[in-house]
Protein backbone atom coordinates (compact mmCIF):
# COMPACT_ATOMS: atom_id res chain seq x y z
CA UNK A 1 -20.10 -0.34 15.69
CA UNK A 2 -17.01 -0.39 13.20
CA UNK A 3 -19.35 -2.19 10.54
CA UNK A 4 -22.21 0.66 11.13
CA UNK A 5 -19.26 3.92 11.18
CA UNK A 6 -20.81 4.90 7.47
CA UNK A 7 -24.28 4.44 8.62
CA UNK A 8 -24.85 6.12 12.60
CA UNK A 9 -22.48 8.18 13.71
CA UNK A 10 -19.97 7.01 16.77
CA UNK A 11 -22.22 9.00 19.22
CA UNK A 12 -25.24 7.88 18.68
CA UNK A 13 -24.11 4.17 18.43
CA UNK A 14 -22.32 4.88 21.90
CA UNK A 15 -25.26 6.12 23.44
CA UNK A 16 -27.86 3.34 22.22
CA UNK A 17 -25.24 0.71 23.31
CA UNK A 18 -24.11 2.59 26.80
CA UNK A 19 -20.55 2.45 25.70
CA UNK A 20 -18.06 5.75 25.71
CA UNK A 21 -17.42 7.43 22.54
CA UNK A 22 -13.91 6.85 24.22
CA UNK A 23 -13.66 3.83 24.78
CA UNK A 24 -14.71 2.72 21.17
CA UNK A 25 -11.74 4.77 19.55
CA UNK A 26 -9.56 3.48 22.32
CA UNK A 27 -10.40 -0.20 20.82
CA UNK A 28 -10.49 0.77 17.54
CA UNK A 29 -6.56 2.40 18.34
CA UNK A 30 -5.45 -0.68 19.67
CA UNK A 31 -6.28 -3.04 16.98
CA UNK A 32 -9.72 -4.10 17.57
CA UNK A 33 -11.84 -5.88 15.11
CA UNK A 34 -8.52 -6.95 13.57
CA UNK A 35 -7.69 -10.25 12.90
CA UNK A 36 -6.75 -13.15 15.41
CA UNK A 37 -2.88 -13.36 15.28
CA UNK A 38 -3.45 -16.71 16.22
CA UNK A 39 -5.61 -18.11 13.52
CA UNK A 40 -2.88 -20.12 11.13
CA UNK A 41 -2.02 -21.51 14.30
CA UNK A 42 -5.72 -22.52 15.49
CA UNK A 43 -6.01 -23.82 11.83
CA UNK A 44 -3.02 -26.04 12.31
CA UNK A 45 -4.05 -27.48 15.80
CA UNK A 46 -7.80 -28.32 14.69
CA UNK A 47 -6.17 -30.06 11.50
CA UNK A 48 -4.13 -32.25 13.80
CA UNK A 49 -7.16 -32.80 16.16
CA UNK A 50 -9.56 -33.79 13.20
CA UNK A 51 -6.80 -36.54 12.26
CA UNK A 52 -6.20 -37.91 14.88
CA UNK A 53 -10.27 -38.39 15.11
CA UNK A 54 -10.62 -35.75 18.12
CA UNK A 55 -8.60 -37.94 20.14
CA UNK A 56 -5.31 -35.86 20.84
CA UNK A 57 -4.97 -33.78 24.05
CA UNK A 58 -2.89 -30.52 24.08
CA UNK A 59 0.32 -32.16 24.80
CA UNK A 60 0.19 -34.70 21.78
CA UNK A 61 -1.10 -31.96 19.23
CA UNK A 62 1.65 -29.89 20.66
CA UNK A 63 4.46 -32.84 19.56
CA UNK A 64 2.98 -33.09 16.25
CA UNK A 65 3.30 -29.49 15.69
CA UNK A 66 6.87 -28.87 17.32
CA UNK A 67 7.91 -32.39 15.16
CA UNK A 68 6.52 -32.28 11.89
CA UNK A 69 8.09 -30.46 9.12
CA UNK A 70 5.08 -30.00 7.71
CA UNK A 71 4.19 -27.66 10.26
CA UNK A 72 8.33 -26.22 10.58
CA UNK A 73 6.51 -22.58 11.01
CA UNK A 74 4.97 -23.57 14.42
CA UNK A 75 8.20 -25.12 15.76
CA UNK A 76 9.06 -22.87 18.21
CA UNK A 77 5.20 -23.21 19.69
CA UNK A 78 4.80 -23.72 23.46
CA UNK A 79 2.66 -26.47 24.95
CA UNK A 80 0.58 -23.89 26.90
CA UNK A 81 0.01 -21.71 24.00
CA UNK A 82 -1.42 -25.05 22.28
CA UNK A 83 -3.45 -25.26 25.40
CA UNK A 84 -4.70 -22.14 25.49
CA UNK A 85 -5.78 -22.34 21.94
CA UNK A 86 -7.34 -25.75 22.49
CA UNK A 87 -9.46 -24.10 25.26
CA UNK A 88 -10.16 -21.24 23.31
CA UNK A 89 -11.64 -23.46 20.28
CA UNK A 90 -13.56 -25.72 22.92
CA UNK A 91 -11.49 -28.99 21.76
CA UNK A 92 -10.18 -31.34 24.01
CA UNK A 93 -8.87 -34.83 23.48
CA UNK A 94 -10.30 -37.93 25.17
């Protein structure tokens, strides 16, 4: 809908998807269609998966992260947000 605002107007977009005028300027108030705050880190976690030829788990991507100056920004990282990421990419180590 956001990519179509200069096109259709916000009502008739609502109506033709069955979605509230209201609830599309309640998502577009709260950040939607924004970017993912977790993208550099995302970036960083498939770059250690692809080197370690898609064999690292969460837990082993999560030490290289939290021990590796080259990646000093992610430091403070928990494992279960590298999980969650992992998940959310559809990467797993074997």
């Amino acid at each position: 809908m956001l990519a179509k605002r200069a096109t259709y107007s916000v009502s008739m977009m609502a109506r033709v998807l069955e979605v509230s005028r209201s609830g599309f300027y309640r998502w577009l108030k709260a950040g939607g269609g924004g970017e993912d705050p977790w993208g550099p880190l995302k970036e960083a976690i498939c770059a250690i998966w692809e080197k370690s030829d898609r064999r690292f788990g969460f837990r082993k991507v999560w030490a290289k992260l939290t021990g590796d100056p080259q990646y000093a920004e992610f430091a403070g990282t928990t494992r279960y947000r590298v999980r969650k990421c992992m998940v959310e990419l559809g990467i797993c180590g074997i």
